[in-house]
C-alpha atoms as a PDB file:
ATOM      1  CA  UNK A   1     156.116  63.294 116.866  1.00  0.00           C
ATOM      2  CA  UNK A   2     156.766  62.823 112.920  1.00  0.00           C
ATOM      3  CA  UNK A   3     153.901  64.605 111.146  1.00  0.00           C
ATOM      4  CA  UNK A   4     152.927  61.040 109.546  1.00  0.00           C
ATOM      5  CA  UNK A   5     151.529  60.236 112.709  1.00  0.00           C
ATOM      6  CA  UNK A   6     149.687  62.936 113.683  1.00  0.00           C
ATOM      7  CA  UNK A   7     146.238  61.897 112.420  1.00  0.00           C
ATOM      8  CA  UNK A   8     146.790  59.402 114.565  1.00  0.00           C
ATOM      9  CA  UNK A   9     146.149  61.658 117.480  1.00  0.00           C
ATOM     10  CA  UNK A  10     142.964  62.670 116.938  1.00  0.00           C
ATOM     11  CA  UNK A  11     141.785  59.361 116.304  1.00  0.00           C
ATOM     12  CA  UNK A  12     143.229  58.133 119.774  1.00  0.00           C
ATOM     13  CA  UNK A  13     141.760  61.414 121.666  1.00  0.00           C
ATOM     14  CA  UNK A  14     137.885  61.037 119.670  1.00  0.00           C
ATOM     15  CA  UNK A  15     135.032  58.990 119.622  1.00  0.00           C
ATOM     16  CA  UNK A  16     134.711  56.187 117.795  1.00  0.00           C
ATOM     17  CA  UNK A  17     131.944  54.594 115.832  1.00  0.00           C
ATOM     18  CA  UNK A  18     131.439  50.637 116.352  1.00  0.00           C
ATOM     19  CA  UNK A  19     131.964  49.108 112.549  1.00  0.00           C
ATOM     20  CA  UNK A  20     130.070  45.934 111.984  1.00  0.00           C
ATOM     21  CA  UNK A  21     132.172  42.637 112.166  1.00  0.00           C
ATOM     22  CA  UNK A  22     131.788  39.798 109.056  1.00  0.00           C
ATOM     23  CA  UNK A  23     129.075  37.275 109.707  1.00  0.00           C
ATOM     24  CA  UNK A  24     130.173  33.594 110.090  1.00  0.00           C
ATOM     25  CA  UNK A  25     134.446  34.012 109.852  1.00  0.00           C
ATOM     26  CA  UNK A  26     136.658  33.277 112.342  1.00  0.00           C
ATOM     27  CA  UNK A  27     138.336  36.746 111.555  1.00  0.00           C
ATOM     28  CA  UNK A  28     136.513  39.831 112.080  1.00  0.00           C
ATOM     29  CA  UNK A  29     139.526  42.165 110.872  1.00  0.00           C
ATOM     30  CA  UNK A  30     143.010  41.291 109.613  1.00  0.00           C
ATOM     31  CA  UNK A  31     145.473  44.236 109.121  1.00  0.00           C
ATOM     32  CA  UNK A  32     148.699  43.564 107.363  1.00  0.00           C
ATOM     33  CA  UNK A  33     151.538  45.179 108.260  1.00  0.00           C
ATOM     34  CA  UNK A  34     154.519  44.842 105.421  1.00  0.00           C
ATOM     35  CA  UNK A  35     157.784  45.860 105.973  1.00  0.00           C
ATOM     36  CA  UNK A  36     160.764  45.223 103.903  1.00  0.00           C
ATOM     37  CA  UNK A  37     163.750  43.673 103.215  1.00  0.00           C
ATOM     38  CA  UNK A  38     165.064  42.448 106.663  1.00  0.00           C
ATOM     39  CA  UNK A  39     165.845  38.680 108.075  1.00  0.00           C
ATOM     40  CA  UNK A  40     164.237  37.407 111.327  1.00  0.00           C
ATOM     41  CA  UNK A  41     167.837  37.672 112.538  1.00  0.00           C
ATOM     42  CA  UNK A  42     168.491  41.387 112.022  1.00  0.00           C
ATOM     43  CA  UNK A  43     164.930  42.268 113.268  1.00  0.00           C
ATOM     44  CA  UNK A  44     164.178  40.010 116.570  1.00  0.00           C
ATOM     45  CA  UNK A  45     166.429  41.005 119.114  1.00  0.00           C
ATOM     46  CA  UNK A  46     167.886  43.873 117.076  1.00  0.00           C
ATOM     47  CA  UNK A  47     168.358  46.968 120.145  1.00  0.00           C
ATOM     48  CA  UNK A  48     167.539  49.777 116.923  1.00  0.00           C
ATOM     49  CA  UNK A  49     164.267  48.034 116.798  1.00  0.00           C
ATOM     50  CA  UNK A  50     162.743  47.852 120.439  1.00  0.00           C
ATOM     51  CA  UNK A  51     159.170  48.675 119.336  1.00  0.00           C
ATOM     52  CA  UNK A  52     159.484  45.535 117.029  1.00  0.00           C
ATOM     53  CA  UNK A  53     161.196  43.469 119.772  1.00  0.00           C
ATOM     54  CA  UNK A  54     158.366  44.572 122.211  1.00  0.00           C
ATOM     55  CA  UNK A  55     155.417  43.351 119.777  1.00  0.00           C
ATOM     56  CA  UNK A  56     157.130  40.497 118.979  1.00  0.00           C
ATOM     57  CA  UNK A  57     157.111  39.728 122.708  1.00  0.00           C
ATOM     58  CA  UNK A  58     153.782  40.296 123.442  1.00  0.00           C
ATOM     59  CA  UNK A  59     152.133  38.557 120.311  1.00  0.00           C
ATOM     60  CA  UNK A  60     152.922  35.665 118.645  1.00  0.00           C
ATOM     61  CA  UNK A  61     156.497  34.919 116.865  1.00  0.00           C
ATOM     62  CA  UNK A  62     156.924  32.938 113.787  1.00  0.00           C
ATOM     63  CA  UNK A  63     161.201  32.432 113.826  1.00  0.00           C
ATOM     64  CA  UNK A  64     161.076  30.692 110.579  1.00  0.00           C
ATOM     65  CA  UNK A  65     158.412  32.260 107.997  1.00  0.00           C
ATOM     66  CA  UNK A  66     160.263  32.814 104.690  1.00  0.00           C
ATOM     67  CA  UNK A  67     159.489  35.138 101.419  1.00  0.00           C
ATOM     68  CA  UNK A  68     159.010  33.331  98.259  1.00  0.00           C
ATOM     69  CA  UNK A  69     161.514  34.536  95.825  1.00  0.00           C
ATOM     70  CA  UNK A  70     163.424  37.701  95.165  1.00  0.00           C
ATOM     71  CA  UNK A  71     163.164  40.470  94.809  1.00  0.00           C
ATOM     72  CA  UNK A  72     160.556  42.842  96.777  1.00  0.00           C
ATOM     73  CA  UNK A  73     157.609  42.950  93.781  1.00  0.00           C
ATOM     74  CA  UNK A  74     156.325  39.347  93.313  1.00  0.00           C
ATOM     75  CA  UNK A  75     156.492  38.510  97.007  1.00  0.00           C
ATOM     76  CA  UNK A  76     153.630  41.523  97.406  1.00  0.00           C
ATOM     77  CA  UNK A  77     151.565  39.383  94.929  1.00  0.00           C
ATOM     78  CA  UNK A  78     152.180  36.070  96.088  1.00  0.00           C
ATOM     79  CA  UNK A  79     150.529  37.518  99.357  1.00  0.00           C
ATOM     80  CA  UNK A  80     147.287  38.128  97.769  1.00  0.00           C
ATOM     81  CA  UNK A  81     147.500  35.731  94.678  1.00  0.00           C
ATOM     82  CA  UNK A  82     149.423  32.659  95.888  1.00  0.00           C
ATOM     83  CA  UNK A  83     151.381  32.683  92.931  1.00  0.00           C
ATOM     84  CA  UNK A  84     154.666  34.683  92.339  1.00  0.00           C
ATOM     85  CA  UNK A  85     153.744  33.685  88.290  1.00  0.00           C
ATOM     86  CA  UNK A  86     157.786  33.353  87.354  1.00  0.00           C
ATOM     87  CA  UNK A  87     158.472  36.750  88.179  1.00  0.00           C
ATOM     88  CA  UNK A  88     161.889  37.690  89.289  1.00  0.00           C
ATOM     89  CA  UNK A  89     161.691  41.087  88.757  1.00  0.00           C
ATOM     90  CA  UNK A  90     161.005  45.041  90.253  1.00  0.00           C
ATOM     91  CA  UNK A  91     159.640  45.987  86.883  1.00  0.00           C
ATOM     92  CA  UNK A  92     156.028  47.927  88.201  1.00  0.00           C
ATOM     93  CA  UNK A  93     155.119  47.499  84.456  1.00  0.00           C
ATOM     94  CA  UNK A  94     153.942  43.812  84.876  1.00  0.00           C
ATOM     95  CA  UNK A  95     150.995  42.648  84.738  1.00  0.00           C
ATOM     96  CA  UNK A  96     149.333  40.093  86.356  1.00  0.00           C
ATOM     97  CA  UNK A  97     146.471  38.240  85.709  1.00  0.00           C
ATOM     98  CA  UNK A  98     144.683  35.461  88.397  1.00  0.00           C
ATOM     99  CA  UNK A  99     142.147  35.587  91.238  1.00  0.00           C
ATOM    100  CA  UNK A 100     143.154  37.964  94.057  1.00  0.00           C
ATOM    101  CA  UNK A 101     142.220  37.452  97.905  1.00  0.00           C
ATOM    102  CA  UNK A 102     139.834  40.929  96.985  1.00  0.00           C
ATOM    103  CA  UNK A 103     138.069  38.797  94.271  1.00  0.00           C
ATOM    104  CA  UNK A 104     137.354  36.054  97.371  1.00  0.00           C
ATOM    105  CA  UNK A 105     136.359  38.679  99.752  1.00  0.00           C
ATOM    106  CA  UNK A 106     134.197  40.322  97.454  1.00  0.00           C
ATOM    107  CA  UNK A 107     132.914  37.255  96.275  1.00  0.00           C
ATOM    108  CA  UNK A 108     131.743  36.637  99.628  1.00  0.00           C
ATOM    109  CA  UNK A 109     130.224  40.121 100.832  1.00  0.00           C
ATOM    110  CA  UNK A 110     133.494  40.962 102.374  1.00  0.00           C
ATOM    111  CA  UNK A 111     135.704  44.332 101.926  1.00  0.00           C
ATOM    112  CA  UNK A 112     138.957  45.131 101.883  1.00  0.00           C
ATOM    113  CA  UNK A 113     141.423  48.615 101.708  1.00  0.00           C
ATOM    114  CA  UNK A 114     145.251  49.299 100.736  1.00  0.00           C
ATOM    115  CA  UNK A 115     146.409  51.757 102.888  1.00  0.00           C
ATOM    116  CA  UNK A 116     149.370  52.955 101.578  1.00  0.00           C
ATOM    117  CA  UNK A 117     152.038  56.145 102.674  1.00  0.00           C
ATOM    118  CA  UNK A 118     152.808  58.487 100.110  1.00  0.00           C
ATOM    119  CA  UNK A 119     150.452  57.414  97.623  1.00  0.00           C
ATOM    120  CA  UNK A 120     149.471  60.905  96.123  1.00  0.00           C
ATOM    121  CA  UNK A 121     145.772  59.909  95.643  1.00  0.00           C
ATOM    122  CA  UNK A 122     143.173  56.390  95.595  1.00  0.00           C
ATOM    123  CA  UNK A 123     144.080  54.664  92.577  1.00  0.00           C
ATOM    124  CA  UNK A 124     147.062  56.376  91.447  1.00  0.00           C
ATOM    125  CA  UNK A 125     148.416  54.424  88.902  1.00  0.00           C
ATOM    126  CA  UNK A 126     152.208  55.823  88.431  1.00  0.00           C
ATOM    127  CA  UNK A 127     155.135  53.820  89.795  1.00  0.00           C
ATOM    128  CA  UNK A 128     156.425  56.621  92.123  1.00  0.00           C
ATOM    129  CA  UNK A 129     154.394  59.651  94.036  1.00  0.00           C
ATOM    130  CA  UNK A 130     154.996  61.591  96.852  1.00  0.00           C
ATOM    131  CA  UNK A 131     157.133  63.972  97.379  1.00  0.00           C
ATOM    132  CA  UNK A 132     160.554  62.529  97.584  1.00  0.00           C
ATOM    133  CA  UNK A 133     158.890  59.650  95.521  1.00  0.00           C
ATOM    134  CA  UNK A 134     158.787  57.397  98.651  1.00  0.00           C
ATOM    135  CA  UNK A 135     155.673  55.692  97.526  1.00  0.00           C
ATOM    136  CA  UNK A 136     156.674  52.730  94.826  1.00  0.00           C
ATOM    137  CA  UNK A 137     154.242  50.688  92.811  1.00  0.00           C
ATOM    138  CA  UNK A 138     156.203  47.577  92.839  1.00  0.00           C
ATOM    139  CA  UNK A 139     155.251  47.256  96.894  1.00  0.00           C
ATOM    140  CA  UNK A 140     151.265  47.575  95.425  1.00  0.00           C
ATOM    141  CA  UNK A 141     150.310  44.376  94.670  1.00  0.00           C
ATOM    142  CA  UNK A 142     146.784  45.545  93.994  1.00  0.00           C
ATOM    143  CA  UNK A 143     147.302  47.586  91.031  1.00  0.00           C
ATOM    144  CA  UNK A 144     149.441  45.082  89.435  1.00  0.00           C
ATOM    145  CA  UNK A 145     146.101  43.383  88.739  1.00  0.00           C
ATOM    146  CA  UNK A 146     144.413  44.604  85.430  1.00  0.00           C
ATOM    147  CA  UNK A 147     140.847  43.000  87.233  1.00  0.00           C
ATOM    148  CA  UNK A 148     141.622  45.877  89.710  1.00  0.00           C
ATOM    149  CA  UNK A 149     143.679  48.748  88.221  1.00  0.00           C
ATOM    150  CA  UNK A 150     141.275  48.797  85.679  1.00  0.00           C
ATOM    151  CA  UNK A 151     137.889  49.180  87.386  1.00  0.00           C
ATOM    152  CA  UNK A 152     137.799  52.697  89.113  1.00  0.00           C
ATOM    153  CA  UNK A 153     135.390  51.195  91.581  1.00  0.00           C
ATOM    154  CA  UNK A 154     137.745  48.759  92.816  1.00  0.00           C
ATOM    155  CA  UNK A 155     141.110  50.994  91.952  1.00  0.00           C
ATOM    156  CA  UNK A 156     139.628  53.019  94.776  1.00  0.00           C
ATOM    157  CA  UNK A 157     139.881  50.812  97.437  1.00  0.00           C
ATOM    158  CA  UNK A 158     143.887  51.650  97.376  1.00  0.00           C
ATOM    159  CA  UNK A 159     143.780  54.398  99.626  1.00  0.00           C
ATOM    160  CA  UNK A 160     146.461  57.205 101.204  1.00  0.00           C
ATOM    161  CA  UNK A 161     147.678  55.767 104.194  1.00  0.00           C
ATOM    162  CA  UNK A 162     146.217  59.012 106.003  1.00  0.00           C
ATOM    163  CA  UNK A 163     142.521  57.269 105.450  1.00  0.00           C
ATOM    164  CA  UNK A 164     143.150  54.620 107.865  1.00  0.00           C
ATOM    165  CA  UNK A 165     142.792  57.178 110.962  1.00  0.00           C
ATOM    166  CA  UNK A 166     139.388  58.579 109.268  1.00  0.00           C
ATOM    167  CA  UNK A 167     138.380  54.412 108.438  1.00  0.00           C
ATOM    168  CA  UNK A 168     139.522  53.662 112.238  1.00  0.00           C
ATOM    169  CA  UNK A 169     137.298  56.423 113.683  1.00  0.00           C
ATOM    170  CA  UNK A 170     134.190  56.089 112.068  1.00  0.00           C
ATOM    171  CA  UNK A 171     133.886  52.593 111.703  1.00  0.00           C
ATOM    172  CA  UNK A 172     134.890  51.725 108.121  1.00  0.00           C
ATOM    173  CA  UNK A 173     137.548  49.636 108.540  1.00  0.00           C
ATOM    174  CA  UNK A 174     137.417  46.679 105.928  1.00  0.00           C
ATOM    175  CA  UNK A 175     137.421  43.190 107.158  1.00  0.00           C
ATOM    176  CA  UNK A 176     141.054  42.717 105.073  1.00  0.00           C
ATOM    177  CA  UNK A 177     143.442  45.963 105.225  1.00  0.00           C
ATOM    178  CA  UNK A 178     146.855  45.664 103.914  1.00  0.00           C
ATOM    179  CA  UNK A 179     148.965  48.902 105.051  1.00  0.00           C
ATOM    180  CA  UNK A 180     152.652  49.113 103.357  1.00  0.00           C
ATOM    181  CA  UNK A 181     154.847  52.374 104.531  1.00  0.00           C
ATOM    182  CA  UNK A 182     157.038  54.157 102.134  1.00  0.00           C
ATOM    183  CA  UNK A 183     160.421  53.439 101.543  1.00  0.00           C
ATOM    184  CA  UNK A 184     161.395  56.238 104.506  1.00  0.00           C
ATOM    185  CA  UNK A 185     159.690  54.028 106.947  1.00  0.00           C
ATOM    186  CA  UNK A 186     159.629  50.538 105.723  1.00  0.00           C
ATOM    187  CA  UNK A 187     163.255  49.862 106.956  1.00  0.00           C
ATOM    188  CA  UNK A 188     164.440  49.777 102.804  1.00  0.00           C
ATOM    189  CA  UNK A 189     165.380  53.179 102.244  1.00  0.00           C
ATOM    190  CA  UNK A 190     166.228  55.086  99.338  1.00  0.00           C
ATOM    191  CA  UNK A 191     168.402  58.350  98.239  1.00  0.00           C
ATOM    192  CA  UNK A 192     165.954  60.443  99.548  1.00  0.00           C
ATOM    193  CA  UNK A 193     165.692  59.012 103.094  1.00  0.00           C
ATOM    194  CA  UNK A 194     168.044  59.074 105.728  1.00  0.00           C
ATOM    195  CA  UNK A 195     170.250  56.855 107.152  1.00  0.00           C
ATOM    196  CA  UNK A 196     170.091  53.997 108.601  1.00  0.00           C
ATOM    197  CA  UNK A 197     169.858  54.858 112.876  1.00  0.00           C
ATOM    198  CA  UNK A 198     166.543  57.322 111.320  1.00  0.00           C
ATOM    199  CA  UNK A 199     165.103  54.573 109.093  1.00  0.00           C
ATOM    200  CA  UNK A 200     165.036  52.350 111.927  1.00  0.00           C
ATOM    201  CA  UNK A 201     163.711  54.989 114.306  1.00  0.00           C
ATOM    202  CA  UNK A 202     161.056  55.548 111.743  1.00  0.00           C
ATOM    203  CA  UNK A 203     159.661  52.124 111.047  1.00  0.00           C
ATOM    204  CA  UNK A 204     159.623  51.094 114.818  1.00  0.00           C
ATOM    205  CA  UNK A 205     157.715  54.178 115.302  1.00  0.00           C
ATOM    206  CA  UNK A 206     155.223  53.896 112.531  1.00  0.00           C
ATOM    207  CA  UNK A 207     154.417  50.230 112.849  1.00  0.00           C
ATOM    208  CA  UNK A 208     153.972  50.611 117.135  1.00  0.00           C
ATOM    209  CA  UNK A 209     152.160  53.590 116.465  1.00  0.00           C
ATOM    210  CA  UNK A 210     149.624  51.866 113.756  1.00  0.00           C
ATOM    211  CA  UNK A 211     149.145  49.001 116.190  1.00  0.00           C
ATOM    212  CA  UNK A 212     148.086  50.966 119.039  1.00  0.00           C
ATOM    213  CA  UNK A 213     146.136  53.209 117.189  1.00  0.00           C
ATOM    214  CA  UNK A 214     143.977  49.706 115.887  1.00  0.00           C
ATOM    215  CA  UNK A 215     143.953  48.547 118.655  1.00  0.00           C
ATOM    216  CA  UNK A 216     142.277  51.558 120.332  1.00  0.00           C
ATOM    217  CA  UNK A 217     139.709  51.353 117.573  1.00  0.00           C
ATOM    218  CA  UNK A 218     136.412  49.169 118.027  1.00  0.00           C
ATOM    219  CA  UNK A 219     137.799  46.911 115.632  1.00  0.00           C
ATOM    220  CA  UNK A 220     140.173  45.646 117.686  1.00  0.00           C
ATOM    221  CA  UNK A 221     137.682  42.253 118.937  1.00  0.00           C
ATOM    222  CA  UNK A 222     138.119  39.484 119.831  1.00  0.00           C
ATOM    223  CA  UNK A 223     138.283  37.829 116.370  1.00  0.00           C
ATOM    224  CA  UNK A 224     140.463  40.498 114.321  1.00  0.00           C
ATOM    225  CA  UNK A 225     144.268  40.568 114.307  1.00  0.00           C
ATOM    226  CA  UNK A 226     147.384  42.578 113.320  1.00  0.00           C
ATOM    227  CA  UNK A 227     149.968  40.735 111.858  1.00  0.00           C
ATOM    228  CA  UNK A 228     153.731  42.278 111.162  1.00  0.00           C
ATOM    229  CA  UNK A 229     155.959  40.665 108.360  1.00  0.00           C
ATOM    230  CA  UNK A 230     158.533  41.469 105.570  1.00  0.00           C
ATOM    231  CA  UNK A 231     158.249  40.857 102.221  1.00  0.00           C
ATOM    232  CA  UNK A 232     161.936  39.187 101.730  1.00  0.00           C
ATOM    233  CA  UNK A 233     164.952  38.568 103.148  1.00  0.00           C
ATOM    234  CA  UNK A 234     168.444  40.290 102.403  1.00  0.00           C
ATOM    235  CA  UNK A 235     169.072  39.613  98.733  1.00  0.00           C
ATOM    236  CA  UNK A 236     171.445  37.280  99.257  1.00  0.00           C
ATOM    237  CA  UNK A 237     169.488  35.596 102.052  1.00  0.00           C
ATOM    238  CA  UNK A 238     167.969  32.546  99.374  1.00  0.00           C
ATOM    239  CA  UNK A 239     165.822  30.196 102.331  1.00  0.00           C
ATOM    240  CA  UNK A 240     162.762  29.299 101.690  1.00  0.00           C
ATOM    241  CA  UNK A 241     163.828  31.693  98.326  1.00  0.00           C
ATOM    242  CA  UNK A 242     163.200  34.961  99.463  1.00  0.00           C
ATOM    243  CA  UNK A 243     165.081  34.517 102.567  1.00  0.00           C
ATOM    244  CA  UNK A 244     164.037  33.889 106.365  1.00  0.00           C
ATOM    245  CA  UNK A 245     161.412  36.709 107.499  1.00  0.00           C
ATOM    246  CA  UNK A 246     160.118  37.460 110.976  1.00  0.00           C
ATOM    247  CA  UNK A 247     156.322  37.156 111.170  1.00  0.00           C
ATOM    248  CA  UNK A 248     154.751  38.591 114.062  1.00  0.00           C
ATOM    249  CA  UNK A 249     150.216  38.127 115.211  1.00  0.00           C
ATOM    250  CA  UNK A 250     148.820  39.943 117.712  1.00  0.00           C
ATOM    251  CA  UNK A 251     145.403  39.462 118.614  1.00  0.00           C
ATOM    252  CA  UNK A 252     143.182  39.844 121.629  1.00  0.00           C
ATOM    253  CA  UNK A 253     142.520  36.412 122.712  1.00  0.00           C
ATOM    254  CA  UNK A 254     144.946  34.564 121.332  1.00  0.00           C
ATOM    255  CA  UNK A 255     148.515  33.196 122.372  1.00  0.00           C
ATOM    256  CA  UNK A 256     150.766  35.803 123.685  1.00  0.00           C
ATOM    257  CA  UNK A 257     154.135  35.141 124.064  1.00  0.00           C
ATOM    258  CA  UNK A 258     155.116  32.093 122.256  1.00  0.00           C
ATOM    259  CA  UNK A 259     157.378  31.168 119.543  1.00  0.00           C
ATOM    260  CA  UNK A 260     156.791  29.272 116.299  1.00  0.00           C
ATOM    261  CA  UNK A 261     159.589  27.512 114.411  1.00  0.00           C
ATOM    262  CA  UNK A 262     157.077  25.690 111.997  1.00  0.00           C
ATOM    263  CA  UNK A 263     158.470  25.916 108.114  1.00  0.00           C
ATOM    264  CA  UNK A 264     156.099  28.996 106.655  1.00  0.00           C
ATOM    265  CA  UNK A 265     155.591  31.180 103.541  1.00  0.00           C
ATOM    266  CA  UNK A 266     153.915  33.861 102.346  1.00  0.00           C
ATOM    267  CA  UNK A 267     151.345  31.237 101.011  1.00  0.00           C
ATOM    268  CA  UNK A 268     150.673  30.039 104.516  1.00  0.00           C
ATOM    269  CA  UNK A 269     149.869  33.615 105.605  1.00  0.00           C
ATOM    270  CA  UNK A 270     147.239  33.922 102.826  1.00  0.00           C
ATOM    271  CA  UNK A 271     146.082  30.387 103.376  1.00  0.00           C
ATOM    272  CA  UNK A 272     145.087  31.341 107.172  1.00  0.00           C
ATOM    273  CA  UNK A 273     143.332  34.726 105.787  1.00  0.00           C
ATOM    274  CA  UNK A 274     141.375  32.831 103.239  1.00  0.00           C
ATOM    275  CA  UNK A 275     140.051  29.892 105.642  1.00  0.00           C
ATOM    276  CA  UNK A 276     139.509  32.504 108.491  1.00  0.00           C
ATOM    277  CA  UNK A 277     137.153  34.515 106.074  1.00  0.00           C
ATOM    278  CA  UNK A 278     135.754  31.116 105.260  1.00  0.00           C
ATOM    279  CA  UNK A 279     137.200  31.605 101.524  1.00  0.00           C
ATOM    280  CA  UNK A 280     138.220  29.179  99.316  1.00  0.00           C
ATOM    281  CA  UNK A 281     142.410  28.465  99.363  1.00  0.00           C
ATOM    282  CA  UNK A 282     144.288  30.659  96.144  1.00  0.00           C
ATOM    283  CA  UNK A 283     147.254  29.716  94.205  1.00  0.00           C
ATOM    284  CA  UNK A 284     149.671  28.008  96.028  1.00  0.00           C
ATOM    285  CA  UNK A 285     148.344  28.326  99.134  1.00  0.00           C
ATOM    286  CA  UNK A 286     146.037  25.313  98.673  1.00  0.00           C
ATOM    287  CA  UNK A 287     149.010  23.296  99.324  1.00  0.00           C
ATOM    288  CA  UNK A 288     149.935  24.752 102.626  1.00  0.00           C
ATOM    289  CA  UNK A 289     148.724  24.768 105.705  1.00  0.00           C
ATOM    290  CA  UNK A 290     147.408  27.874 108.096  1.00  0.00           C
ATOM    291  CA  UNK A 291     149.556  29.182 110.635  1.00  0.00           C
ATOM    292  CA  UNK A 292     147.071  28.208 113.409  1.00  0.00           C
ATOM    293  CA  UNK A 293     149.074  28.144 116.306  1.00  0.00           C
ATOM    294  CA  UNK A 294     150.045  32.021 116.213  1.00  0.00           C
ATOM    295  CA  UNK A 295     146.164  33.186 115.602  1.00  0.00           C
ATOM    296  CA  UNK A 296     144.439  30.777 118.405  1.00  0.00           C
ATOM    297  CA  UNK A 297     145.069  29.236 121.344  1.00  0.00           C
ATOM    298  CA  UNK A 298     144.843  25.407 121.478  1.00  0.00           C
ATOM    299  CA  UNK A 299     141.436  24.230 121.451  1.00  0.00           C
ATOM    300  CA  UNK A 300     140.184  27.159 119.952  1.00  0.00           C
ATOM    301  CA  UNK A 301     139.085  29.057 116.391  1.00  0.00           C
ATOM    302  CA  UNK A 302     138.264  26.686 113.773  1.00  0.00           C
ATOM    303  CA  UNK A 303     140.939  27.703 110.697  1.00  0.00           C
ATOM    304  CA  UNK A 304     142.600  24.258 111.719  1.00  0.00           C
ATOM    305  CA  UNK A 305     139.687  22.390 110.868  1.00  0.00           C
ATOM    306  CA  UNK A 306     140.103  23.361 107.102  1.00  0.00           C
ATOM    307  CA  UNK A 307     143.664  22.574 106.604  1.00  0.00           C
ATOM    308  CA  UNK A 308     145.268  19.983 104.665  1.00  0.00           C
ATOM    309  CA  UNK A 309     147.056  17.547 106.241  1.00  0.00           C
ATOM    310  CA  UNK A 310     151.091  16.847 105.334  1.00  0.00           C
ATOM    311  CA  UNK A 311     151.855  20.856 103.793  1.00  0.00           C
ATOM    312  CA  UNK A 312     153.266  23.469 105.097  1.00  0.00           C
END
């Protein structure tokens, strides 16, 4: 096994401590998977990507989700912020100023974590780190955010991806957990990864592994969920303007299976996280509606119930 996966071992072999769930949400736990780059077309389906294909079978598919813009950067803030604010650019040197889905949750007695691989320590600020500088700033939204970056207290909540095992054993995981691989594993690549049979290989592996490893964790209940998704489409893929991304839910209780061709954004992902935490809508999002029917079965969960009527 690739040595970024062994914590996950012990965490699958030890006992586990129970963490609390949030009082009065539909959603106990919501961890973001983000991959990158990749159209629903080269992913679903795609034999270098079984792992995926599996998930994607067993959860719940949306076929026509769609990034924002291009490139990779402001679609990682739009799914926190509900705003891309104009920016067309990789440039880790912006700044961005707004209220964040942490602001919400925090606002409301909820947590939240950035789990990210490579990232040489919590809160590192610089635009690369690791070894092979695999970890990249412009795929932190987080720190992008002066109200974050610049308060240690909260700069600490962007965590080595390593921490997740430790937060997943003892019963700290936050109710909201974003986890981004580095480029070695996140199907992008870069000069210092290899080609393109291993990057596959590794980002199958490390999302299935993540996902089984939550959801041998007590915080895999009945009212938390995984969900998969890219940040864009191929660059020259402009639907929906950042191109036509798979988007896949599991959760314990609700649909398995089933397919979704419902017109989505990233703004529809973080309206269903902010009316399952019982937040109020950010950004853009206000305008969309939640992507119910992946989360809950008919008849069930109540994030329908806050949606408004003729967006998606």
């Amino acid at each position: 096994m690739h040595r970024a996966f062994l914590p996950l071992l012990s965490l699958l072999s030890a006992g586990t401590a129970r963490p609390a769930p949030a009082p009065s949400t539909t959603f106990s736990h919501v961890f973001v998977i983000v991959l990158e780059n990749h159209s629903e077309e080269a992913v679903i389906g795609n034999p270098a990507l079984p792992k995926l294909g599996a998930l994607a079978r067993q959860g719940a598919l949306a076929t026509n989700d769609h990034g924002v813009t291009h490139p990779s950067l402001p679609n990682y803030v739009a799914l926190i912020a509900g705003n891309d604010f104009g920016s067309h650019s990789d440039d880790a040197g912006q700044r961005f100023r707004g209220r964040t889905l942490p602001d919400e949750l925090e606002a409301a007695g909820l947590t939240w974590k950035g789990y990210f691989q490579s990232l040489p320590s919590a809160g590192f600020s610089g635009a690369f780190g690791g070894p092979l500088w695999t970890y990249v700033k412009r795929h932190n939204p987080f720190l992008l955010f002066p109200s974050i970056a610049d308060r240690p207290a909260r700069a600490a909540r962007v965590v080595p991806l390593p921490q997740l095992a430790q937060d997943l054993r003892t019963g700290q995981v936050p109710n909201f957990a974003l986890i981004v691989p580095d480029l070695c594993h996140d199907l992008h690549g870069s000069l210092a990864c290899p080609g393109r049979a291993a990057l596959n290989a590794r980002a199958d592996t490390f999302v299935d592994a993540w996902v089984q490893a939550i959801r041998a964790s007590p915080a895999w209940d009945a009212r938390a969920a995984i969900v998969i998704t890219f940040d864009e489409a191929e660059g020259n893929d402009l639907r929906g303007g950042g191109g036509r991304i798979p988007t896949i839910v599991l959760t314990k209780r609700g649909p398995h299976g089933v397919q979704s061709a419902a017109p989505y954004t990233h703004y529809n992902l973080l309206r269903t996280l902010t009316d399952g935490f019982g937040l109020p809508p950010l950004g853009q999002s206000a305008r969309t509606a939640p992507m119910t029917e992946l989360f809950f079965r008919r008849g069930t969960g109540n994030v329908a119930a806050r949606s408004t009527p003729g967006h998606r």
